[in-house]
Protein backbone atom coordinates (compact mmCIF):
# COMPACT_ATOMS: atom_id res chain seq x y z
CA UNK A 1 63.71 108.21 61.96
CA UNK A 2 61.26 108.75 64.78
CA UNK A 3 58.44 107.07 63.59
CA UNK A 4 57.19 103.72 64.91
CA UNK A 5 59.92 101.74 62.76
CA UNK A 6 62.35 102.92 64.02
CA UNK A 7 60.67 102.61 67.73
CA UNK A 8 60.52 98.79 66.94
CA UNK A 9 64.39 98.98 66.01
CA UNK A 10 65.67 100.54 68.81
CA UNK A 11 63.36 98.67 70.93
CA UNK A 12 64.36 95.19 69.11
CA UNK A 13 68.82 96.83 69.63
CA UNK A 14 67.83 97.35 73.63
CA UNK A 15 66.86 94.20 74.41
CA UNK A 16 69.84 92.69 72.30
CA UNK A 17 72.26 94.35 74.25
CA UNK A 18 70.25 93.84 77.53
CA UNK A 19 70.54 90.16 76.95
CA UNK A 20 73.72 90.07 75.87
CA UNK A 21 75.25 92.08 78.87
CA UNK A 22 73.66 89.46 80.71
CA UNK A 23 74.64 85.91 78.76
CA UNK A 24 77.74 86.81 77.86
CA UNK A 25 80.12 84.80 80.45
CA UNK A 26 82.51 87.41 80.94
CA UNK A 27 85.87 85.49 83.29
CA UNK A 28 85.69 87.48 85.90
CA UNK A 29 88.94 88.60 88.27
CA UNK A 30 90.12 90.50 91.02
CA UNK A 31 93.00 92.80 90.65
CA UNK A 32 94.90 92.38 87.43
CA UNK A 33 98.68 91.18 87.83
CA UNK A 34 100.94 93.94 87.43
CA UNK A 35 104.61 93.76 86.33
CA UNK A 36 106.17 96.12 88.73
CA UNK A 37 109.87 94.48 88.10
CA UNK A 38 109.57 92.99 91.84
CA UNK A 39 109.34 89.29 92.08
CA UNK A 40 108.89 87.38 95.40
CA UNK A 41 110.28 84.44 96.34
CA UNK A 42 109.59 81.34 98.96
CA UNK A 43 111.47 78.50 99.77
CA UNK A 44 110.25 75.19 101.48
CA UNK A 45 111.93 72.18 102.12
CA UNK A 46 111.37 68.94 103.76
CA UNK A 47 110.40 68.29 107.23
CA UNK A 48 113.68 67.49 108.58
CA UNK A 49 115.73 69.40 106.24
CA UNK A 50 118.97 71.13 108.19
CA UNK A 51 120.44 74.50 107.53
CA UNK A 52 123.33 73.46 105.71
CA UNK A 53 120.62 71.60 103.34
CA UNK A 54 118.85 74.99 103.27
CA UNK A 55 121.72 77.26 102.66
CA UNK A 56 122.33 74.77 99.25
CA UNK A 57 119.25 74.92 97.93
CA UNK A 58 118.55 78.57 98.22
CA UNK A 59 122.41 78.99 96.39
CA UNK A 60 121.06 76.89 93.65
CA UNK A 61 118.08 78.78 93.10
CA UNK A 62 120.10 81.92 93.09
CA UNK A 63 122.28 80.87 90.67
CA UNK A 64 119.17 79.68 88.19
CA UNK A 65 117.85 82.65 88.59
CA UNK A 66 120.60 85.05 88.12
CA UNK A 67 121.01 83.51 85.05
CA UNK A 68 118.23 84.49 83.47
CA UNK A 69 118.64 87.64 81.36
CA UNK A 70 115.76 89.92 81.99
CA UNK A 71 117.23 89.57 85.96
CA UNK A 72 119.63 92.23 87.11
CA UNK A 73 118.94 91.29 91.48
CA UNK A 74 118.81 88.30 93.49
CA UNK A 75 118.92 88.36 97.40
CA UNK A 76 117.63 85.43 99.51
CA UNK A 77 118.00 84.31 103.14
CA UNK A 78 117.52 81.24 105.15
CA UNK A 79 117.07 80.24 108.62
CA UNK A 80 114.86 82.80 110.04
CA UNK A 81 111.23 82.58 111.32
CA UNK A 82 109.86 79.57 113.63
CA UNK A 83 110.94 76.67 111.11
CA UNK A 84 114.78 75.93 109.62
CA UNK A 85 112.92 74.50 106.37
CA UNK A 86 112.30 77.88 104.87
CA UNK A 87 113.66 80.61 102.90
CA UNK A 88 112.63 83.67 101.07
CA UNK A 89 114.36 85.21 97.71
CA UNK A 90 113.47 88.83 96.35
CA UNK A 91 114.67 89.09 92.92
CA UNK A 92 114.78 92.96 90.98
CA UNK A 93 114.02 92.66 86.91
CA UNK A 94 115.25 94.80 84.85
CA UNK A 95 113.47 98.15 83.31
CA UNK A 96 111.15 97.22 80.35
CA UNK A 97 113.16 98.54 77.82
CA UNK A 98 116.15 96.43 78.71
CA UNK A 99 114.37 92.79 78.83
CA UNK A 100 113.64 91.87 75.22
CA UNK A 101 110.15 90.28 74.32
CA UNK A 102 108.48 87.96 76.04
CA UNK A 103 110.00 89.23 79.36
CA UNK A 104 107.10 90.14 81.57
CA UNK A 105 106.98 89.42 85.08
CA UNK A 106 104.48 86.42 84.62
CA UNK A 107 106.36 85.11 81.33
CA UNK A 108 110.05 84.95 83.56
CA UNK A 109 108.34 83.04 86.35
CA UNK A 110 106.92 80.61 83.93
CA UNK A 111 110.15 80.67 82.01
CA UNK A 112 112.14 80.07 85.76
CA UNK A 113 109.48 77.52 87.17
CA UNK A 114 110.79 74.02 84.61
CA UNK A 115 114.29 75.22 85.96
CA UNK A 116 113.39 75.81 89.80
CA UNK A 117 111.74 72.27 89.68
CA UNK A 118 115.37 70.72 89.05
CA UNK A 119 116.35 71.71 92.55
CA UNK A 120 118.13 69.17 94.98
CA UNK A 121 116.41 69.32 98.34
CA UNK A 122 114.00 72.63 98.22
CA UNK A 123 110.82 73.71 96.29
CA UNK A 124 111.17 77.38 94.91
CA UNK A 125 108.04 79.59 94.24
CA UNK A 126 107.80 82.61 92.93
CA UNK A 127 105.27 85.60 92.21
CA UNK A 128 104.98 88.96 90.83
CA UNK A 129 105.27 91.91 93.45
CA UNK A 130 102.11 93.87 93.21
CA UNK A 131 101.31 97.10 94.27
CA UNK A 132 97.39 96.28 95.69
CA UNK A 133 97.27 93.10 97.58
CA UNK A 134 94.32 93.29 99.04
CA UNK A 135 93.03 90.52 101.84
CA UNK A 136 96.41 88.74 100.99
CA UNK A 137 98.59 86.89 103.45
CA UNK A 138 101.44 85.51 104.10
CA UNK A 139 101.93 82.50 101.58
CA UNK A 140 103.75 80.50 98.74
CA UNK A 141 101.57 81.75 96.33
CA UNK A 142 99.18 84.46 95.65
CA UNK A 143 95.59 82.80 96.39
CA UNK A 144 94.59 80.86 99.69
CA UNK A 145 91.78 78.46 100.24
CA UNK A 146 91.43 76.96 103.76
CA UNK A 147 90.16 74.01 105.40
CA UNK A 148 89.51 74.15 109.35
CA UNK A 149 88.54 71.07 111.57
CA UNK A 150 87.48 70.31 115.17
CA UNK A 151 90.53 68.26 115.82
CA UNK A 152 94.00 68.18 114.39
CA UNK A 153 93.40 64.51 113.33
CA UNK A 154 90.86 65.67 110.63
CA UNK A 155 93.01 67.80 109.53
CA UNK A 156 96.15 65.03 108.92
CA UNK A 157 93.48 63.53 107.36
CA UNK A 158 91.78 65.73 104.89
CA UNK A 159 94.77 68.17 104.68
CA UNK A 160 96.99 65.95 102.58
CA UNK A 161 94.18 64.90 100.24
CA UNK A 162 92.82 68.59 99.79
CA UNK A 163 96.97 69.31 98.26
CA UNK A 164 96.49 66.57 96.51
CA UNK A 165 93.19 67.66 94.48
CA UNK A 166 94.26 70.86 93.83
CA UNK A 167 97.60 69.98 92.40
CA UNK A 168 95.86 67.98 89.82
CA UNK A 169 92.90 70.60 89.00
CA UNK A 170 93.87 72.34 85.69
CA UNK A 171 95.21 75.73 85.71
CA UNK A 172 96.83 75.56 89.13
CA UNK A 173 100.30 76.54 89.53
CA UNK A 174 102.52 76.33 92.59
CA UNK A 175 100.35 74.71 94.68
CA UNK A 176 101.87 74.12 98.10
CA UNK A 177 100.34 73.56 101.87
CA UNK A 178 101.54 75.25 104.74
CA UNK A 179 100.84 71.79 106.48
CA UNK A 180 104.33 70.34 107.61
CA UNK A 181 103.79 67.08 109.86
CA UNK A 182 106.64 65.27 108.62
CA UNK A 183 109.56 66.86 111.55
CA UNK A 184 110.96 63.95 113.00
CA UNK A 185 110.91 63.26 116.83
CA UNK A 186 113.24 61.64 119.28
CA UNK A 187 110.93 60.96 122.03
CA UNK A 188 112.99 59.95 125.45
CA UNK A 189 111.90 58.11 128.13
CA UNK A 190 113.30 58.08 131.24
CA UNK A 191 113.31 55.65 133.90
CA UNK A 192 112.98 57.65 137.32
CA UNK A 193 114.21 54.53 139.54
CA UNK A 194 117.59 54.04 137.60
CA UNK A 195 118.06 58.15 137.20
CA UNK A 196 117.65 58.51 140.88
CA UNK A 197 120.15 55.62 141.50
CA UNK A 198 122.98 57.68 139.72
CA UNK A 199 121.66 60.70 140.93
CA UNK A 200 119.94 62.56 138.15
CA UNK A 201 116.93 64.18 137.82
CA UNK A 202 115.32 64.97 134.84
CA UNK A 203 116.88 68.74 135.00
CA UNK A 204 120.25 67.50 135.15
CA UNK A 205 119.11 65.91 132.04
CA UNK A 206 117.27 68.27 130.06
CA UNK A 207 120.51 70.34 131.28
CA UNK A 208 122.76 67.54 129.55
CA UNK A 209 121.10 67.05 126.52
CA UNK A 210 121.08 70.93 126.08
CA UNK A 211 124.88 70.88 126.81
CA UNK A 212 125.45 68.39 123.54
CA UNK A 213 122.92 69.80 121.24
CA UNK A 214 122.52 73.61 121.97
CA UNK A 215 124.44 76.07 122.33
CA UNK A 216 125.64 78.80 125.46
CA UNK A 217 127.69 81.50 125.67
CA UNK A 218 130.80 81.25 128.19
CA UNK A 219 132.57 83.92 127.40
CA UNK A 220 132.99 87.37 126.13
CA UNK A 221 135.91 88.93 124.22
CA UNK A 222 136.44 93.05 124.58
CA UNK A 223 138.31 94.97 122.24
CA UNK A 224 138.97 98.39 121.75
CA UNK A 225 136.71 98.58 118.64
CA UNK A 226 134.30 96.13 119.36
CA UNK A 227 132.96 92.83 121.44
CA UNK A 228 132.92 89.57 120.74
CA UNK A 229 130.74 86.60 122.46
CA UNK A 230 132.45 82.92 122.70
CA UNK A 231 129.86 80.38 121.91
CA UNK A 232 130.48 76.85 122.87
CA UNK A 233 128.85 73.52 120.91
CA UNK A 234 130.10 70.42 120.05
CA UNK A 235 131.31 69.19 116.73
CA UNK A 236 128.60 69.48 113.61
CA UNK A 237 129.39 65.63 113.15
CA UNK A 238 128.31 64.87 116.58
CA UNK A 239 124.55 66.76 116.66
CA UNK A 240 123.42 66.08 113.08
CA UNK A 241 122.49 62.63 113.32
CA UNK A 242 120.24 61.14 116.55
CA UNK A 243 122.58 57.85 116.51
CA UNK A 244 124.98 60.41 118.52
CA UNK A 245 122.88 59.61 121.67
CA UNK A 246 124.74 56.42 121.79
CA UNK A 247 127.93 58.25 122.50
CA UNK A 248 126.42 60.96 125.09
CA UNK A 249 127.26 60.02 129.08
CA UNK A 250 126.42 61.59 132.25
CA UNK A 251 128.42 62.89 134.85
CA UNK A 252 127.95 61.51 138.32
CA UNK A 253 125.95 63.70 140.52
CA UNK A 254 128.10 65.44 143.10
CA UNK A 255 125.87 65.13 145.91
CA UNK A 256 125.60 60.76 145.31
CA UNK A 257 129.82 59.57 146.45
CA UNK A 258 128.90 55.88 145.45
CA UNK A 259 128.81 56.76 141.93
CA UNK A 260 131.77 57.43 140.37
CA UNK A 261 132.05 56.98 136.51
CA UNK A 262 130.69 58.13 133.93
CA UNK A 263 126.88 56.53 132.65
CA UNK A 264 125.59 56.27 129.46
CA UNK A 265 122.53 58.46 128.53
CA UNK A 266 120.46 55.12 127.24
CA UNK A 267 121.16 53.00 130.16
CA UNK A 268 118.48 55.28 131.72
CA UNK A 269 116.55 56.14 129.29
CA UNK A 270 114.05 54.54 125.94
CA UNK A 271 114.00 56.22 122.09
CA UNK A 272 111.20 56.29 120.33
CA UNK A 273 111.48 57.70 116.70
CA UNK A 274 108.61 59.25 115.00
CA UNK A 275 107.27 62.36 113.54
CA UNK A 276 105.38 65.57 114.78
CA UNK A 277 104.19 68.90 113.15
CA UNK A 278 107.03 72.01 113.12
CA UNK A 279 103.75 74.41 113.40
CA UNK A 280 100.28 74.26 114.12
CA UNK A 281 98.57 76.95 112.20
CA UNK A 282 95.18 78.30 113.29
CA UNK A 283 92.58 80.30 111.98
CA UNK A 284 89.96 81.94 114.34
CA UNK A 285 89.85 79.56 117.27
CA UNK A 286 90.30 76.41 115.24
CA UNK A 287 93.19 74.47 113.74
CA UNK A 288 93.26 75.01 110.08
CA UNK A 289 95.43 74.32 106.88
CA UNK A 290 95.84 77.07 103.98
CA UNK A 291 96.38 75.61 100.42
CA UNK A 292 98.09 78.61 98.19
CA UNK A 293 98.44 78.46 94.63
CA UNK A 294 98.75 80.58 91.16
CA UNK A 295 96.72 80.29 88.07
CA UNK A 296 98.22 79.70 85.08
CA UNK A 297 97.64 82.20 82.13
CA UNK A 298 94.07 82.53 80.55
CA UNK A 299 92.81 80.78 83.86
CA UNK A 300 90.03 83.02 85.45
CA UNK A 301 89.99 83.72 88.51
CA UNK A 302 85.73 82.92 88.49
CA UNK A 303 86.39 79.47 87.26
CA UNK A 304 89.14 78.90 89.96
CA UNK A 305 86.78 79.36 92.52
CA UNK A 306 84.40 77.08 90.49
CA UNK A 307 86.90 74.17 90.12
CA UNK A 308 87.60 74.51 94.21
CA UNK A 309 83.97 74.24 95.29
CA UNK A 310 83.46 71.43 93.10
CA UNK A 311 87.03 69.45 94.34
CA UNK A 312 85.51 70.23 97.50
CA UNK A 313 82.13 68.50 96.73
CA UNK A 314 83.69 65.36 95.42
CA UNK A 315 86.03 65.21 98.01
CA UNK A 316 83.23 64.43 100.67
CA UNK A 317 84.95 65.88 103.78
CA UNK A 318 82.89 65.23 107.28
CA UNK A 319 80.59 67.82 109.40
CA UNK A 320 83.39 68.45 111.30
CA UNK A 321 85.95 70.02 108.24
CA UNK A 322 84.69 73.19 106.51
CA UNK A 323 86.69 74.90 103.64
CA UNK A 324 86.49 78.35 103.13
CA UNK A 325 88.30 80.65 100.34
CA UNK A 326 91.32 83.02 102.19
CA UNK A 327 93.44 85.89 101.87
CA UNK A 328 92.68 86.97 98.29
CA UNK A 329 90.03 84.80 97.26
CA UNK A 330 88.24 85.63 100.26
CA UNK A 331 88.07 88.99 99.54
CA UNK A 332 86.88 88.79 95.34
CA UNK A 333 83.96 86.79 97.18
CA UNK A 334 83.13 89.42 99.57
CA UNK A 335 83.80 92.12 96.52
CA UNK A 336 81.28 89.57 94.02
CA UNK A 337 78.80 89.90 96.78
CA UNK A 338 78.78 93.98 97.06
CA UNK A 339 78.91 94.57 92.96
CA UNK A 340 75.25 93.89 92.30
CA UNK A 341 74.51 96.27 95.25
CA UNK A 342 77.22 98.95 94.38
CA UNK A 343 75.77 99.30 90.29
CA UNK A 344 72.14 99.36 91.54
CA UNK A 345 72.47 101.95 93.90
CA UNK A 346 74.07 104.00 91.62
CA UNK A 347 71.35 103.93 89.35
CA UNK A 348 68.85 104.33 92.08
CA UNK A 349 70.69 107.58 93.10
CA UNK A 350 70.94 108.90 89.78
CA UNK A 351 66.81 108.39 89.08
CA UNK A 352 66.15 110.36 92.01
CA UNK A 353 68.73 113.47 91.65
CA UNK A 354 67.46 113.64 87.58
CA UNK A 355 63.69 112.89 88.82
CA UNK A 356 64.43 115.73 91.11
CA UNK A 357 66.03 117.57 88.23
CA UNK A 358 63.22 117.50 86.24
CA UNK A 359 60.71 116.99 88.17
CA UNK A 360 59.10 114.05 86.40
CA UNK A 361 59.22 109.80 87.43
CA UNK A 362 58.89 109.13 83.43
CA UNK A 363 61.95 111.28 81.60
CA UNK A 364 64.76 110.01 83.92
CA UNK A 365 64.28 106.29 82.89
CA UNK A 366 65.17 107.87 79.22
CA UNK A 367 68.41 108.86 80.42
CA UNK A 368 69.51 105.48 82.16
CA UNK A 369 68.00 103.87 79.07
CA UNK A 370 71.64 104.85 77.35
CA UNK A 371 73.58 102.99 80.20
CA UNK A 372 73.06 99.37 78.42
CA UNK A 373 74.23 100.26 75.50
CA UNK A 374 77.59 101.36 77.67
CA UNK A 375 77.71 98.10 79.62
CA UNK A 376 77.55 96.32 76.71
CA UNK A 377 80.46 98.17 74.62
CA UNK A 378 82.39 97.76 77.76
CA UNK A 379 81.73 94.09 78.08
CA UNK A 380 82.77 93.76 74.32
CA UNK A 381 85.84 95.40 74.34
CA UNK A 382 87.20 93.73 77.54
CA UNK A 383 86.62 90.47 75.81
CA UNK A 384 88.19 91.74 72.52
CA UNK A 385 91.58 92.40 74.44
CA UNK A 386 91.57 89.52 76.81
CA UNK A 387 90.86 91.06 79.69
CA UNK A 388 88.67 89.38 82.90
CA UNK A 389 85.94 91.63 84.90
CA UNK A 390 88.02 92.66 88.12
CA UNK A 391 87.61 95.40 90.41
CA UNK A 392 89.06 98.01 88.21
CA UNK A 393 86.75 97.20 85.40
CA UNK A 394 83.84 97.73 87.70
CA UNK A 395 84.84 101.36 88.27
CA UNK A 396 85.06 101.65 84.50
CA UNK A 397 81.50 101.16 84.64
CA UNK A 398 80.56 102.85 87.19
CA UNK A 399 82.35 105.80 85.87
CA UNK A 400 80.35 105.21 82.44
CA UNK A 401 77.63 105.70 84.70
CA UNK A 402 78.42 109.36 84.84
CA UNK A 403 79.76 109.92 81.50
CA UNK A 404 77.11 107.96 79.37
CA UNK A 405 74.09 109.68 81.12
CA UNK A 406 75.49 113.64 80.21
CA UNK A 407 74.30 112.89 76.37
CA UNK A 408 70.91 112.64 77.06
CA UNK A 409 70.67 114.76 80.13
CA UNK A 410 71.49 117.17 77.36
CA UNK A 411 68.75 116.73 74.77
CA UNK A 412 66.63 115.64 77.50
CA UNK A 413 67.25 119.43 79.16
CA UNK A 414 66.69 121.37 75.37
CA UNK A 415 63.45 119.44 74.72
CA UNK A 416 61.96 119.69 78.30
CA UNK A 417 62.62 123.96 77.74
CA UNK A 418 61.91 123.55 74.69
CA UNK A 419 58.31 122.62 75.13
CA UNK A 420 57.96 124.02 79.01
CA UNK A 421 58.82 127.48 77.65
CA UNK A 422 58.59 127.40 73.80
CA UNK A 423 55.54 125.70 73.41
CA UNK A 424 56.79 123.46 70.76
CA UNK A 425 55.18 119.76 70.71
CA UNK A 426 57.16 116.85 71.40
CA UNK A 427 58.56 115.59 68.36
CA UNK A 428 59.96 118.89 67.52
CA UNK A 429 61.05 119.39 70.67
CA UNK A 430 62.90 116.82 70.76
CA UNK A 431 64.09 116.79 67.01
CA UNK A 432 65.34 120.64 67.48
CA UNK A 433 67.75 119.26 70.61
CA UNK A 434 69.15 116.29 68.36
CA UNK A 435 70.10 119.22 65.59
CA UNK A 436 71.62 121.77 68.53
CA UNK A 437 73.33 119.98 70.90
CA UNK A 438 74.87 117.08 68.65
CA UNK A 439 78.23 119.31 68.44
CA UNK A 440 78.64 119.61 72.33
CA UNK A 441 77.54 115.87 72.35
CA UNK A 442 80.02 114.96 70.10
CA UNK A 443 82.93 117.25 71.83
CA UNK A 444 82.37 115.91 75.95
CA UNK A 445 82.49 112.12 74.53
CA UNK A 446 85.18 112.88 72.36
CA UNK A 447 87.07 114.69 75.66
CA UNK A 448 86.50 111.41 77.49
CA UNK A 449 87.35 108.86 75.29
CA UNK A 450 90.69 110.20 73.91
CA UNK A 451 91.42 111.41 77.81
CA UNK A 452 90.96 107.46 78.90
CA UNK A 453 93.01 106.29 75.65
CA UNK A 454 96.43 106.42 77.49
CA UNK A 455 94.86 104.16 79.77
CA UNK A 456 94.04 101.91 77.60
CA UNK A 457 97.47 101.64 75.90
CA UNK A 458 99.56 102.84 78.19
CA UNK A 459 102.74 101.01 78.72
CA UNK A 460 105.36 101.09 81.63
CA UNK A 461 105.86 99.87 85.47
CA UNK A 462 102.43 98.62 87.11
CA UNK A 463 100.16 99.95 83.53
CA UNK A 464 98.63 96.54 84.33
CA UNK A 465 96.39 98.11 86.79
CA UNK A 466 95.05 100.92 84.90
CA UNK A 467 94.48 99.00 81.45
CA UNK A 468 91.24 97.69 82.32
CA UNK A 469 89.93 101.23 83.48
CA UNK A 470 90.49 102.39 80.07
CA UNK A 471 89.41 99.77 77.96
CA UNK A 472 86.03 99.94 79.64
CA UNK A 473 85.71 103.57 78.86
CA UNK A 474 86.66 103.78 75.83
CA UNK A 475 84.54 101.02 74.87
CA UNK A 476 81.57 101.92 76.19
CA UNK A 477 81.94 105.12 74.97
CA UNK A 478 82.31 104.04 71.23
CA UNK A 479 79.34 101.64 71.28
CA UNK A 480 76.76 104.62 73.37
CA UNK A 481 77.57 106.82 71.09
CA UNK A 482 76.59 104.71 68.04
CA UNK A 483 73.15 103.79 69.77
CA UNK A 484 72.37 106.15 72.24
CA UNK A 485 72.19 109.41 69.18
CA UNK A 486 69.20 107.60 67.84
CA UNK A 487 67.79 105.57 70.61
CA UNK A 488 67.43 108.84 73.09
CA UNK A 489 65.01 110.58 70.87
CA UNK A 490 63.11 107.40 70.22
CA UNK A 491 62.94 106.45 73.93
CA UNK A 492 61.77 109.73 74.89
CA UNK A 493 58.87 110.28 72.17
CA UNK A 494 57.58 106.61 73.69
CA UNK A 495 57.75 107.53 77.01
CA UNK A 496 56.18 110.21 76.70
CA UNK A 497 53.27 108.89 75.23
CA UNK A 498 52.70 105.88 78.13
CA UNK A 499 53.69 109.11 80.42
CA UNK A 500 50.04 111.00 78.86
CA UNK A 501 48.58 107.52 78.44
CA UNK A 502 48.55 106.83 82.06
CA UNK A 503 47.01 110.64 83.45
CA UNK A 504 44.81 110.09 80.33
CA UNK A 505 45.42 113.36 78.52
CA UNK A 506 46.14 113.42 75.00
CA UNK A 507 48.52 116.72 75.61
CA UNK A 508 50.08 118.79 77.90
CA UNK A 509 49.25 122.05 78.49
CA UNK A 510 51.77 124.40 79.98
CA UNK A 511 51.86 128.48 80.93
CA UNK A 512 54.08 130.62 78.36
CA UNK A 513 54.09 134.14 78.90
CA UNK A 514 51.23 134.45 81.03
CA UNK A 515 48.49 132.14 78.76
CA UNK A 516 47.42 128.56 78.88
CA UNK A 517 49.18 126.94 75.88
CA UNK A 518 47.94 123.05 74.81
CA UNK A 519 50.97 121.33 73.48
CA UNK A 520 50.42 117.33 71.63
CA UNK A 521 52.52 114.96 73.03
CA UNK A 522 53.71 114.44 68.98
């Protein structure tokens, strides 16, 4: 089993599983989507929608949502924040247990998004409450991407066309912009010559035009119990259209006595009708527009990012627009960038501590020589149950670091005593540690892998986030166990031999009991 066969075997299974840890395209992710029964909820309307139009909507989607059976909650609101076209809906699922298949929180917002479509007047979009959100922001949807410009004009420009791309790239859901330049404008001008002849100014007119569309308080009411304020504005009929500024007049100044009735607002004055943003969003010092949207199911979050970068390529936008990914997306970048980093330097710190260990550059490159073997089992069972390479999976590995490395640290430790104090050549050396310590071998993996097992199959509220922790584990404990028994012993006879090959010795020769003993490398 040790001989030069088997050297070629091993050798020949190493570089396998090197190269396929490597090739294998693995989708890779951020945080998995959890089902913690929560579900979010925005609503956005048109530019110039009105808060009775608002108030509709949002009971429409209440009702469609209500109805569906794996609901129990539904609360929504309208009217707050800086625009009157938005909403927000937070809808409670019921347990597991009580929803029936097919109920999870992705499956009811797919199930809900054909009906929320049907709405009159509003756009509904929904997403799954999660329990890590990190980099996120405040959106429609759960990923960002964002475009900044020098001017505003670029952005009217590019912004629209940007929305447009990514609602036709495939596996984007809910796409939505939080670009609104559609909020129509009365625009009036007033003519200071013919003001001043009936004695206005433009406060008395900003002060009139207040008067018919705002409101003021004129009045308050005490009880014994309580207080009540008396609000005074005109008629809904007469402020929800802009053809009322026909029928608005001024009253005469009291300091001009030659005027004496009533004029009409647009004797004075000029409209202009047009349209102008509700908001102006920035990001840093420069204007910018954020694109949010979901991926559909079995859409990667690595081939997201792919499809944006190359939207953005075709879509040819000037010097003076730059995208850039946002919120979450910005973040899995910043997280691709450190994982490289993060594995190396574990490996790095584990060569020195067992170099220290043992005293020896050559025998702790036998122990990380069992981590492939890991990587790869964990690579292969996160493909075998569907699952992307996210954050959590990454500290599946990094754990298998740790766990992986403790079988040969222990036949690595019996051999090295064995022939340090024993005298006993390599190859039984190393043979005696594969017969003695294959039982406590056997009993720490075993510990491990049935320990990460409810991980990996674990059910209930937010399991989502834990899953891919124990799939990696277990599966890169099943497939280092297979390999790493008979590669260990085979890796170490060969280094060994380039390790005597290089000081050119032929054996090592170490002090038992007081006396010079010559020991043959095998």
């Amino acid at each position: 089993m040790l001989g030069n066969p088997g050297l070629v075997l091993i050798a020949l299974v190493l570089t396998i599983g090197l190269n396929v840890a490597t090739a294998i395209k693995i989708p890779k992710g951020f945080f998995p989507v959890q089902d913690t029964g929560q579900l979010g909820g925005s609503l956005r309307g048109p530019e110039d929608s009105s808060y009775p139009n608002m108030i509709g909507a949002l009971l429409q989607a209440q009702k469609i949502i209500k109805e569906d059976p794996a609901v129990r909650n539904v609360l929504g609101f309208t009217g707050g924040g800086e625009a009157t076209n938005t909403g927000a809906g937070f809808v409670t699922l019921k347990p597991l247990n009580e929803r029936g298949p097919n109920s999870s929180a992705p499956e009811v917002i797919n199930r809900l998004r054909p009906k929320l479509a049907k709405i009159t007047g509003a756009t509904m979009f929904l997403q799954a409450g999660q329990d890590l959100r990190i980099g996120g922001r405040g959106s429609n949807a759960m990923y960002q991407y964002t475009i900044q410009a020098d001017n505003v004009n670029d952005l009217q420009t590019w912004g629209p066309r940007l929305l447009k791309g990514m609602q036709h790239l495939p596996g984007f859901q809910d796409v939505s912009s939080d670009q609104q330049d559609g909020g129509l404008e009365q625009l009036l001008t007033f003519d200071r010559l013919g003001s001043a002849r009936l004695g206005q100014t433009a406060s008395s007119l900003d002060s009139a035009l207040y008067a018919a569309y705002g409101q003021s308080q004129v009045s308050l009411i005490y009880t014994q119990l309580n207080q009540y304020y008396v609000v005074l504005e005109v008629a809904p009929e007469f402020w929800s259209d802009p053809g009322s500024l026909k029928d608005l007049y001024l009253h005469p100044s009291p300091t001009n006595s030659t005027v004496t009735g009533n004029a009409p607002l647009l004797s004075i004055t000029s409209v202009k009708t047009g349209t102008t943003p509700l908001s102006l969003n920035h990001t840093g010092l420069f204007p910018s527009v954020t694109v949010s949207f979901n991926l559909a199911p079995g859409m990667a979050l690595s081939d997201a990012t792919l499809e944006i970068q190359q939207l953005q390529d075709r879509l040819k936008t000037p010097p003076t627009v730059r995208g850039q990914f946002a919120g979450t997306l910005q973040a899995y970048q910043e997280s691709l960038g450190s994982e490289p980093v993060l594995v190396v330097t574990a490996l790095f710190v584990v060569y020195l501590v067992l170099g220290i260990l043992y005293e020896s550059l050559v025998h702790p490159l036998t122990i990380i020589s069992t981590l492939p073997s890991a990587s790869v089992g964990a690579m292969l069972s996160l493909m075998m149950f569907k699952q992307d390479l996210n954050v959590i999976s990454i500290i599946g590995i990094v754990l298998l670091i740790g766990i992986v490395k403790k079988n040969a640290i222990m036949m690595i430790d019996f051999a090295l005593q064995a022939e340090r104090e024993g005298g006993m050549t390599t190859r039984d050396a190393i043979f005696e540690a594969c017969m003695l310590r294959f039982r406590p071998i056997m009993m720490t993996t075993m510990a491990a892998l049935f320990g990460a097992l409810p991980l990996a199959f674990g059910t209930g509220t937010g399991s989502e986030l834990r899953r891919p922790l124990g799939i990696t584990i277990v599966g890169g404990l099943v497939v280092s166990q297979l390999l790493t028994l008979y590669t260990t012993p085979v890796v170490y006879l060969a280094l060994d031999r380039l390790r005597l090959r290089v000081l050119g010795k032929r054996r090592d020769t170490f002090h038992v009991d007081g006396g010079a003993v010559q020991v043959a490398s095998d």
